[in-house]
PDB file of N, CA and C in Angstrom:
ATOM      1  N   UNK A   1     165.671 102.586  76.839  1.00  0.00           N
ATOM      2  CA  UNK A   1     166.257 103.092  75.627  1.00  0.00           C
ATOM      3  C   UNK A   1     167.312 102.091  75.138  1.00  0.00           C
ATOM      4  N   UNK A   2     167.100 101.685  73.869  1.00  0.00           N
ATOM      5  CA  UNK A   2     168.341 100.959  73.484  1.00  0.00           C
ATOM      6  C   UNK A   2     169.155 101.457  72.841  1.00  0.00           C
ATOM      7  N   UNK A   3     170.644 101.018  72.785  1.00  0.00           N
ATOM      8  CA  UNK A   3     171.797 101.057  72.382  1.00  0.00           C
ATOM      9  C   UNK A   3     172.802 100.389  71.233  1.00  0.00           C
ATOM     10  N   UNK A   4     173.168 100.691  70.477  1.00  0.00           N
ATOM     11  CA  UNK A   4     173.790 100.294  69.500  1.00  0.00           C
ATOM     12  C   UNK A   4     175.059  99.752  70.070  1.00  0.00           C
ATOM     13  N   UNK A   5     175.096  99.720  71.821  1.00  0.00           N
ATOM     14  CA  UNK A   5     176.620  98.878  72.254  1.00  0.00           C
ATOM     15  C   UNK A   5     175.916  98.265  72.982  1.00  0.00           C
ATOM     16  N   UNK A   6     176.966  97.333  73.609  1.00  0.00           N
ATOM     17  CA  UNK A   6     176.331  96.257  74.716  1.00  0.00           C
ATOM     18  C   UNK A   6     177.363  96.649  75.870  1.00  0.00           C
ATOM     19  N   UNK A   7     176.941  96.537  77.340  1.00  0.00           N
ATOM     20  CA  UNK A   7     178.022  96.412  77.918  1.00  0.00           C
ATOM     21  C   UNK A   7     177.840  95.463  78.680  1.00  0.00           C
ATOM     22  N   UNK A   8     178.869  94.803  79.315  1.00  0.00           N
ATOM     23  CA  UNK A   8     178.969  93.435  80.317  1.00  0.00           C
ATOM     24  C   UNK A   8     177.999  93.449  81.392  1.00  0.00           C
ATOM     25  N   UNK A   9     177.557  94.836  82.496  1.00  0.00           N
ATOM     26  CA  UNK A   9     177.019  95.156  83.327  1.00  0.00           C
ATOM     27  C   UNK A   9     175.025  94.998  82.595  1.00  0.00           C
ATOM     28  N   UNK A  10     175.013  94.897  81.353  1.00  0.00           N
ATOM     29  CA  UNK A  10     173.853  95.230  80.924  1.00  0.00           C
ATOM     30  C   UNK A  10     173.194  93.500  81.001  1.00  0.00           C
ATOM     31  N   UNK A  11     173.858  92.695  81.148  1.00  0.00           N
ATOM     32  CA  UNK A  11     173.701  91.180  81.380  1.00  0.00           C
ATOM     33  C   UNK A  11     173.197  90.509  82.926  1.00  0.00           C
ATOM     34  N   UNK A  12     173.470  91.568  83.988  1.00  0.00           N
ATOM     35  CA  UNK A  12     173.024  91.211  84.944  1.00  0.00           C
ATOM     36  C   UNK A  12     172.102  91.518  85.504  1.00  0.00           C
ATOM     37  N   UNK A  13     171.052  89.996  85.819  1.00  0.00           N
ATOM     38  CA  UNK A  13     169.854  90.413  86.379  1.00  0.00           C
ATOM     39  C   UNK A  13     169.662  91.844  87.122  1.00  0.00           C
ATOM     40  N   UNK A  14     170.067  92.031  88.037  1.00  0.00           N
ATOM     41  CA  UNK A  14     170.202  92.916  88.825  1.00  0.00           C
ATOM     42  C   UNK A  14     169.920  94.519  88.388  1.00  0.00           C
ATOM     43  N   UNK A  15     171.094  94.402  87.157  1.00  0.00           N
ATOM     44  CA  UNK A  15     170.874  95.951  86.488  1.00  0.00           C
ATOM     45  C   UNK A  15     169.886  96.149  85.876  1.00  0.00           C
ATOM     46  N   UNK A  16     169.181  94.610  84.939  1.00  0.00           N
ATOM     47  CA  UNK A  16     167.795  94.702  84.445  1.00  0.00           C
ATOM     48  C   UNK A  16     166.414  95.356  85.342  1.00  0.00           C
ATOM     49  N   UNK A  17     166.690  94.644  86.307  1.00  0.00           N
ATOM     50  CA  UNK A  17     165.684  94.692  87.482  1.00  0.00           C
ATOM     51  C   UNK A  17     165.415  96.330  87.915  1.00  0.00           C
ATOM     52  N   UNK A  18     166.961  96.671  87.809  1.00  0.00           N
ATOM     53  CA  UNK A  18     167.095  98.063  88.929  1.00  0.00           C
ATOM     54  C   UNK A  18     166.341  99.187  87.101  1.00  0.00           C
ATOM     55  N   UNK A  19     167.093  99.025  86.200  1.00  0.00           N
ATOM     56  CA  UNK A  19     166.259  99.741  85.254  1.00  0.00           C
ATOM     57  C   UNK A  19     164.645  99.553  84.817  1.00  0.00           C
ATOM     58  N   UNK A  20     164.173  98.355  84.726  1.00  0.00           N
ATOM     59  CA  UNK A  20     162.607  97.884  84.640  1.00  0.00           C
ATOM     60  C   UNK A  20     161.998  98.676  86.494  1.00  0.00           C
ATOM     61  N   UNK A  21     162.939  98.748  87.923  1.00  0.00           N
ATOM     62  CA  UNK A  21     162.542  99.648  88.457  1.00  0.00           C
ATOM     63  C   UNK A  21     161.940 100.955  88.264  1.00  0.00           C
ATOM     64  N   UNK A  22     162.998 101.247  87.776  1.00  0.00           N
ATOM     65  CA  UNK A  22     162.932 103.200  87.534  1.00  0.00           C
ATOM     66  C   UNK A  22     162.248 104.150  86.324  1.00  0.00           C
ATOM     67  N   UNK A  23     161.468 102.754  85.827  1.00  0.00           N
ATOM     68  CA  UNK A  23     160.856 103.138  84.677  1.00  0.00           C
ATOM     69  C   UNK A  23     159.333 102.796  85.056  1.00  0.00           C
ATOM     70  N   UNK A  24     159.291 102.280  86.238  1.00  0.00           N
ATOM     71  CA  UNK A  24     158.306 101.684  87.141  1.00  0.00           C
ATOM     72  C   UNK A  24     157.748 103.044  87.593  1.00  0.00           C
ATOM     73  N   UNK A  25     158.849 103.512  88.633  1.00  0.00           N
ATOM     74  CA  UNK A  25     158.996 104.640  89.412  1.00  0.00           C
ATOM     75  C   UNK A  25     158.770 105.983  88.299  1.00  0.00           C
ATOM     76  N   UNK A  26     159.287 106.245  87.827  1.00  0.00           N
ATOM     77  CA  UNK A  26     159.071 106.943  86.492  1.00  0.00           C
ATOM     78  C   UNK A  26     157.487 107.161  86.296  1.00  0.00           C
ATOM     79  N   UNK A  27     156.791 106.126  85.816  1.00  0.00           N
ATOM     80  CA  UNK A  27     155.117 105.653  85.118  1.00  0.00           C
ATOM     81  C   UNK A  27     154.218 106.539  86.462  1.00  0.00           C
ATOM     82  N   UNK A  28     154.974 105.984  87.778  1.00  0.00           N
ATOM     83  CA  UNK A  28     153.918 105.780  88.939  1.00  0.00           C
ATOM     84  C   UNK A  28     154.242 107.367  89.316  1.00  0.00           C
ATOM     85  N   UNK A  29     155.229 108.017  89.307  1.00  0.00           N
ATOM     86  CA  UNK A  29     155.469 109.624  89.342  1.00  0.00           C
ATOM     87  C   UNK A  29     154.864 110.324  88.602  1.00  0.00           C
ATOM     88  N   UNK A  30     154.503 110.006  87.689  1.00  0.00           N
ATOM     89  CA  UNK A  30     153.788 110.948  86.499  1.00  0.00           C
ATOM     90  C   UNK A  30     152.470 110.936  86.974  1.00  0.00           C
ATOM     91  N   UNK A  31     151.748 110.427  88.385  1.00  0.00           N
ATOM     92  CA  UNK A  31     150.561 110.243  88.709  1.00  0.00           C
ATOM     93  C   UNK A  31     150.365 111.195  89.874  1.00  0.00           C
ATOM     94  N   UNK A  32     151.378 111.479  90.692  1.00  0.00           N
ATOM     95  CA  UNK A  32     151.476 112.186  91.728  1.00  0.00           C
ATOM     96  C   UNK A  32     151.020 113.500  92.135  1.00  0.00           C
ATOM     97  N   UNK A  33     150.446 114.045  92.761  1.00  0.00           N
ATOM     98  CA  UNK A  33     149.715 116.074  92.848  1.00  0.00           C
ATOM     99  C   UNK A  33     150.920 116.569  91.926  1.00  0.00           C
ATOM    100  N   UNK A  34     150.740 117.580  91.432  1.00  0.00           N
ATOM    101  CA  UNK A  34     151.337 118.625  91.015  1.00  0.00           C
ATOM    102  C   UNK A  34     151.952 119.250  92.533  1.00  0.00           C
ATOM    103  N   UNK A  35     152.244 119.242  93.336  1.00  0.00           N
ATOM    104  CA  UNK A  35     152.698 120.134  94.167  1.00  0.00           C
ATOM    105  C   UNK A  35     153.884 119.363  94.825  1.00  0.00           C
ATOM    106  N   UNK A  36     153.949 117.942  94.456  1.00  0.00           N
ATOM    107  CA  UNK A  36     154.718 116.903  94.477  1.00  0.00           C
ATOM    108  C   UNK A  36     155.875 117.145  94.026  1.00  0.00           C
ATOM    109  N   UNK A  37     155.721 117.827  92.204  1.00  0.00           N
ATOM    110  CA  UNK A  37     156.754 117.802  91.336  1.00  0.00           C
ATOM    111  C   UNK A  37     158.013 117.728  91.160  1.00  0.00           C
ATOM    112  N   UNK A  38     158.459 118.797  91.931  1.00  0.00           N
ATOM    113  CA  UNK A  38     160.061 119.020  92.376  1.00  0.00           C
ATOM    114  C   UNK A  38     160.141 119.046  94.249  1.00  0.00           C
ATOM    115  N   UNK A  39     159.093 117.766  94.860  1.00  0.00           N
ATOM    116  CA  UNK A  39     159.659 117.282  96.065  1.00  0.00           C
ATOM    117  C   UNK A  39     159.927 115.970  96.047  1.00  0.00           C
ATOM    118  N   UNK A  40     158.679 115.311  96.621  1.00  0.00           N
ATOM    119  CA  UNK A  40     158.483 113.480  96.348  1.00  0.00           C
ATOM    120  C   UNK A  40     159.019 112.864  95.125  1.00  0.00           C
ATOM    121  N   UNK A  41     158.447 113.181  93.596  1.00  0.00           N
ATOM    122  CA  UNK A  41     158.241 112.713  92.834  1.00  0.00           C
ATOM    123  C   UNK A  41     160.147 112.796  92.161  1.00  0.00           C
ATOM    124  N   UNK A  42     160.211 113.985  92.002  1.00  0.00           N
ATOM    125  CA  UNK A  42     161.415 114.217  92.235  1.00  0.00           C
ATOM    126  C   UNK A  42     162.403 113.474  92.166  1.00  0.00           C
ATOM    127  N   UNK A  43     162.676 113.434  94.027  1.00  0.00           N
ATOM    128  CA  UNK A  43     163.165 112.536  94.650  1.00  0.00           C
ATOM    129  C   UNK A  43     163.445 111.010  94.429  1.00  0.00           C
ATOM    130  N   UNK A  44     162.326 110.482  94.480  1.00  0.00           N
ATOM    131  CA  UNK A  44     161.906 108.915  94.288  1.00  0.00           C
ATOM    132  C   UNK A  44     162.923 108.649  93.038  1.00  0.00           C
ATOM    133  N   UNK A  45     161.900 109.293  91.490  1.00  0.00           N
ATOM    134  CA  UNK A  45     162.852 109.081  90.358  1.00  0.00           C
ATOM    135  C   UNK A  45     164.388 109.397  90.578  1.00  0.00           C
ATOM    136  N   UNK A  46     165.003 110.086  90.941  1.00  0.00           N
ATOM    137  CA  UNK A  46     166.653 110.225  91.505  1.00  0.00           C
ATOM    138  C   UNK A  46     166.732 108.731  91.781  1.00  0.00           C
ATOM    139  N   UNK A  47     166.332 108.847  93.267  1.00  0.00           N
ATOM    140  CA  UNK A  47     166.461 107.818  93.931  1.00  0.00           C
ATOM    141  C   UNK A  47     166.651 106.295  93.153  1.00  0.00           C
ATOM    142  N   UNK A  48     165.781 106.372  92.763  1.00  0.00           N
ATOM    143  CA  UNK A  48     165.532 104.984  91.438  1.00  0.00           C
ATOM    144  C   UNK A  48     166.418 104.978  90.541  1.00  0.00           C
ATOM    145  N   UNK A  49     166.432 105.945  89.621  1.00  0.00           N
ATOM    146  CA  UNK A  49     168.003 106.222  88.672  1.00  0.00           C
ATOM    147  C   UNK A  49     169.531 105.385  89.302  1.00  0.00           C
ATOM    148  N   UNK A  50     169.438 105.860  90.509  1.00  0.00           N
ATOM    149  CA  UNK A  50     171.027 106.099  90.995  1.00  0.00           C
ATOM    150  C   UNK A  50     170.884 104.097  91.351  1.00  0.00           C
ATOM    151  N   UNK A  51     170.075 103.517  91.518  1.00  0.00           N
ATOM    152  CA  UNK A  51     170.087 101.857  91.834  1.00  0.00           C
ATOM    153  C   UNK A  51     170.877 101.631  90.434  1.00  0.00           C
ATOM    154  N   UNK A  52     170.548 101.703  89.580  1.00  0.00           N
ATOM    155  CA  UNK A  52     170.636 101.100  88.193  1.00  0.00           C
ATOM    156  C   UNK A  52     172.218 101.967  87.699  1.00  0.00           C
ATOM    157  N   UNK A  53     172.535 102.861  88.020  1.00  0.00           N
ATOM    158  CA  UNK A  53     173.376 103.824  88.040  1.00  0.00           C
ATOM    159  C   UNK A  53     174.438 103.100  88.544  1.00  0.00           C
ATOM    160  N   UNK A  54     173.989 103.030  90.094  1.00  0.00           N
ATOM    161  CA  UNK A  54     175.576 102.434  91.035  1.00  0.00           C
ATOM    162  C   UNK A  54     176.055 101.023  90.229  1.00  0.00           C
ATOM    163  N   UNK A  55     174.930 100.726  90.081  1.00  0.00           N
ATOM    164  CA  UNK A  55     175.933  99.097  89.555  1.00  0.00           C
ATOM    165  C   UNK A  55     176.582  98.944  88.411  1.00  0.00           C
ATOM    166  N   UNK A  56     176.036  99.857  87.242  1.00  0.00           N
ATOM    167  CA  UNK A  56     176.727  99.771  86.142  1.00  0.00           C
ATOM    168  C   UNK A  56     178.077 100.819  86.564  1.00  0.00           C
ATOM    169  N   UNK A  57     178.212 101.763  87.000  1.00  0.00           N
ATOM    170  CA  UNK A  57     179.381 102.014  87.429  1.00  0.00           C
ATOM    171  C   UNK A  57     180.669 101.347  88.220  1.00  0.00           C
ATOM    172  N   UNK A  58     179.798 100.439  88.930  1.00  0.00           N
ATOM    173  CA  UNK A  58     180.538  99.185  89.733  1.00  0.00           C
ATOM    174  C   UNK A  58     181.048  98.105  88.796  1.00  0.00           C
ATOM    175  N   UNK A  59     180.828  98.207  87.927  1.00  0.00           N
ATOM    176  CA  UNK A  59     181.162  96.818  86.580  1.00  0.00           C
ATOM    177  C   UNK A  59     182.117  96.846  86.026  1.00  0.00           C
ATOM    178  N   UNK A  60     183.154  96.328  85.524  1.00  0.00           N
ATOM    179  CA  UNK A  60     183.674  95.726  86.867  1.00  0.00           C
ATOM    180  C   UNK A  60     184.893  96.680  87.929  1.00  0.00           C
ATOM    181  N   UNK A  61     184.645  96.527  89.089  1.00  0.00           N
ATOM    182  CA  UNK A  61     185.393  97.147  89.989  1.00  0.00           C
ATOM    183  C   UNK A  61     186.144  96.346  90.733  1.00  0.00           C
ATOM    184  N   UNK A  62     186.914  96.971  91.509  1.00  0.00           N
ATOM    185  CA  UNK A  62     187.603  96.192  92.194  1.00  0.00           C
ATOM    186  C   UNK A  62     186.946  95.655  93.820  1.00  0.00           C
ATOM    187  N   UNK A  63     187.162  94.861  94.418  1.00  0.00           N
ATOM    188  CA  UNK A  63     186.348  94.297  95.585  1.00  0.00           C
ATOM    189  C   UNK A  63     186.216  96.093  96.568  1.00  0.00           C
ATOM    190  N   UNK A  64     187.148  96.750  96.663  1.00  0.00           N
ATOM    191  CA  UNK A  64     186.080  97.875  97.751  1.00  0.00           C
ATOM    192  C   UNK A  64     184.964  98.978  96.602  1.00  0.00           C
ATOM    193  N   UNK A  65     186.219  99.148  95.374  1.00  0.00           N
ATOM    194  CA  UNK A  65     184.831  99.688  94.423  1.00  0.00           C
ATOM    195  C   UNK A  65     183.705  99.069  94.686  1.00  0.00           C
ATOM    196  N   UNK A  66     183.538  97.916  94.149  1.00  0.00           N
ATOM    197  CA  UNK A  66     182.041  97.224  94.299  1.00  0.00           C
ATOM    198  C   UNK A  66     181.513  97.318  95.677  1.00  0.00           C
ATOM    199  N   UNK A  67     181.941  97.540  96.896  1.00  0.00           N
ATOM    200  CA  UNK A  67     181.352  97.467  98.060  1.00  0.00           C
ATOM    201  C   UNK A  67     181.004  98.847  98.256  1.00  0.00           C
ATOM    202  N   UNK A  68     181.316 100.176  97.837  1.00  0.00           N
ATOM    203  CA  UNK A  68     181.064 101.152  97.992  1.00  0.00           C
ATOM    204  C   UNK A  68     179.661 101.640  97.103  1.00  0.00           C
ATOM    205  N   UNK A  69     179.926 101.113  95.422  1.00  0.00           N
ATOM    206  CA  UNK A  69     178.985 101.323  94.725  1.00  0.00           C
ATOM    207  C   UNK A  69     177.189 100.388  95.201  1.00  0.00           C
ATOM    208  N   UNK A  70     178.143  99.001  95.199  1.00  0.00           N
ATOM    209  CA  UNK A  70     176.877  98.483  96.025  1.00  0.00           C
ATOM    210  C   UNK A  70     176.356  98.886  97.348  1.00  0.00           C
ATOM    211  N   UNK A  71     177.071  99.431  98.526  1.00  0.00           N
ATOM    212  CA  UNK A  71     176.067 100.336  99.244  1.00  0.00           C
ATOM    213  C   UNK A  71     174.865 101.405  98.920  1.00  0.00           C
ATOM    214  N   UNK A  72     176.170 102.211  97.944  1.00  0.00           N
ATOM    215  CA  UNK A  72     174.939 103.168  97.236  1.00  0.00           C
ATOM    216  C   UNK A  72     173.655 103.058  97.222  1.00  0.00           C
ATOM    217  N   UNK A  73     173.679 101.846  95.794  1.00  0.00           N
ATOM    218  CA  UNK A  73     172.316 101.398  95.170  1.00  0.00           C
ATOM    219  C   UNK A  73     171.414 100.627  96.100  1.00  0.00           C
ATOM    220  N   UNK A  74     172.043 100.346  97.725  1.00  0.00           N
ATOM    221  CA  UNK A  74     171.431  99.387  98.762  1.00  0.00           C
ATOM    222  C   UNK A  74     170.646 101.184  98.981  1.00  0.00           C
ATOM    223  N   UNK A  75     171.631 102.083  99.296  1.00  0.00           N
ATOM    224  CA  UNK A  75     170.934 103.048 100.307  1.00  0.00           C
ATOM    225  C   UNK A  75     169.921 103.565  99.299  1.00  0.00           C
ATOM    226  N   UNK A  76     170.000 103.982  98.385  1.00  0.00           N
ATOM    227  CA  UNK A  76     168.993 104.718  97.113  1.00  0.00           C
ATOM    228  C   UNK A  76     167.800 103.815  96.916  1.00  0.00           C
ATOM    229  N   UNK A  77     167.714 102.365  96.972  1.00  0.00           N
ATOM    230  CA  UNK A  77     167.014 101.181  97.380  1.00  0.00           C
ATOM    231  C   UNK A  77     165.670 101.570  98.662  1.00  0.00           C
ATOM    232  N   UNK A  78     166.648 101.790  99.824  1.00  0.00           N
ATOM    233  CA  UNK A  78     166.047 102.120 100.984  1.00  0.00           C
ATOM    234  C   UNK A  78     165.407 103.885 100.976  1.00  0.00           C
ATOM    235  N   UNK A  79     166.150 104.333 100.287  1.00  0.00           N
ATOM    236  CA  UNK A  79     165.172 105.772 100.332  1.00  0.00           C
ATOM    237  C   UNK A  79     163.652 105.599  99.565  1.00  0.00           C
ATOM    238  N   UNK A  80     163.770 104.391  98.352  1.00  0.00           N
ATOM    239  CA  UNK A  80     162.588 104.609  97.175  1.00  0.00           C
ATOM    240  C   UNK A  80     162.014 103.696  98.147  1.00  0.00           C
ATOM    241  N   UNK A  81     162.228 103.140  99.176  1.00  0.00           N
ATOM    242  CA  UNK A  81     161.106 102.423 100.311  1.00  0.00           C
ATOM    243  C   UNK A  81     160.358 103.294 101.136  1.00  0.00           C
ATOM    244  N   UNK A  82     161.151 104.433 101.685  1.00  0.00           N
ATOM    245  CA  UNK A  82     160.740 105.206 102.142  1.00  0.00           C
ATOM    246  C   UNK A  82     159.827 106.528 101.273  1.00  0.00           C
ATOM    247  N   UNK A  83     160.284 106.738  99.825  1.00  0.00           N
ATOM    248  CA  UNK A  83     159.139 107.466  99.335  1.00  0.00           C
ATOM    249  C   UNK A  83     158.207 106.663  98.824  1.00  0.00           C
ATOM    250  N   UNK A  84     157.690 105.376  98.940  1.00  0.00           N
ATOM    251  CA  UNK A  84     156.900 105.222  98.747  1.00  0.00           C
ATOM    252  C   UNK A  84     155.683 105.403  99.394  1.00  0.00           C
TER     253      UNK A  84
END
Protein backbone atom coordinates (compact mmCIF):
# COMPACT_ATOMS: atom_id res chain seq x y z
CA UNK A 1 0.00 0.00 0.00
CA UNK A 2 1.37 3.33 -0.70
CA UNK A 3 1.62 6.43 1.17
CA UNK A 4 1.46 9.98 0.66
CA UNK A 5 4.60 10.18 3.44
CA UNK A 6 7.89 8.71 3.31
CA UNK A 7 9.61 7.53 6.28
CA UNK A 8 13.47 7.00 6.81
CA UNK A 9 12.88 3.22 7.87
CA UNK A 10 10.97 2.79 4.41
CA UNK A 11 14.62 3.11 2.63
CA UNK A 12 16.04 0.10 4.07
CA UNK A 13 16.60 -2.92 2.25
CA UNK A 14 15.63 -4.90 4.99
CA UNK A 15 12.13 -3.33 5.65
CA UNK A 16 11.55 -3.72 1.81
CA UNK A 17 12.42 -7.31 1.96
CA UNK A 18 10.51 -8.02 5.32
CA UNK A 19 7.21 -6.26 3.56
CA UNK A 20 7.65 -7.94 -0.20
CA UNK A 21 7.83 -11.04 2.64
CA UNK A 22 4.46 -10.78 4.10
CA UNK A 23 2.73 -10.12 1.09
CA UNK A 24 4.47 -13.33 -0.06
CA UNK A 25 3.12 -15.04 3.04
CA UNK A 26 -0.16 -13.33 2.62
CA UNK A 27 -0.62 -14.77 -1.49
CA UNK A 28 0.70 -18.33 -0.22
CA UNK A 29 -2.05 -18.29 2.91
CA UNK A 30 -4.87 -17.63 0.84
CA UNK A 31 -4.05 -21.26 -0.57
CA UNK A 32 -4.14 -23.16 2.61
CA UNK A 33 -7.41 -25.87 3.82
CA UNK A 34 -10.04 -23.94 5.19
CA UNK A 35 -9.59 -25.56 8.54
CA UNK A 36 -6.19 -23.82 8.58
CA UNK A 37 -7.88 -20.36 8.75
CA UNK A 38 -7.67 -19.11 12.20
CA UNK A 39 -4.61 -21.69 13.07
CA UNK A 40 -1.50 -21.98 10.59
CA UNK A 41 -2.47 -19.49 8.18
CA UNK A 42 -3.27 -17.20 10.79
CA UNK A 43 -0.32 -17.44 12.51
CA UNK A 44 2.33 -17.36 9.71
CA UNK A 45 0.65 -13.94 8.35
CA UNK A 46 1.09 -12.41 12.16
CA UNK A 47 4.21 -13.83 12.18
CA UNK A 48 5.30 -12.15 8.85
CA UNK A 49 3.59 -8.73 9.69
CA UNK A 50 5.47 -8.33 12.99
CA UNK A 51 9.27 -8.78 10.76
CA UNK A 52 8.41 -5.67 8.84
CA UNK A 53 6.66 -4.22 11.97
CA UNK A 54 9.73 -4.62 14.45
CA UNK A 55 12.02 -2.70 12.32
CA UNK A 56 10.10 0.15 11.37
CA UNK A 57 9.39 0.60 14.97
CA UNK A 58 13.13 0.26 15.67
CA UNK A 59 13.90 3.37 13.30
CA UNK A 60 15.57 5.06 14.69
CA UNK A 61 16.17 3.72 18.23
CA UNK A 62 18.51 3.81 20.51
CA UNK A 63 21.36 0.89 20.54
CA UNK A 64 19.20 -1.50 23.21
CA UNK A 65 15.84 -0.30 21.42
CA UNK A 66 17.23 -1.63 18.24
CA UNK A 67 18.55 -4.83 19.88
CA UNK A 68 15.28 -5.66 21.40
CA UNK A 69 13.16 -4.76 18.28
CA UNK A 70 15.68 -6.58 16.15
CA UNK A 71 15.34 -9.77 18.19
CA UNK A 72 11.73 -9.62 17.67
CA UNK A 73 11.70 -9.58 13.89
CA UNK A 74 14.83 -12.37 14.24
CA UNK A 75 12.25 -14.49 16.46
CA UNK A 76 8.91 -13.83 14.18
CA UNK A 77 11.60 -14.69 11.27
CA UNK A 78 12.18 -18.10 12.96
CA UNK A 79 8.53 -18.90 13.74
CA UNK A 80 7.50 -18.17 9.69
CA UNK A 81 10.43 -21.00 9.30
CA UNK A 82 8.77 -23.07 11.34
CA UNK A 83 5.18 -22.56 9.79
CA UNK A 84 6.31 -23.24 6.85
Amino acid sequence: MESEYHFKFEDLLVYQKAMDFAEFVDALTKGFPPRELYALSSQFRRASDSIGLNIAEDYPGSDAQSVKHINHAIHSSNECISAN
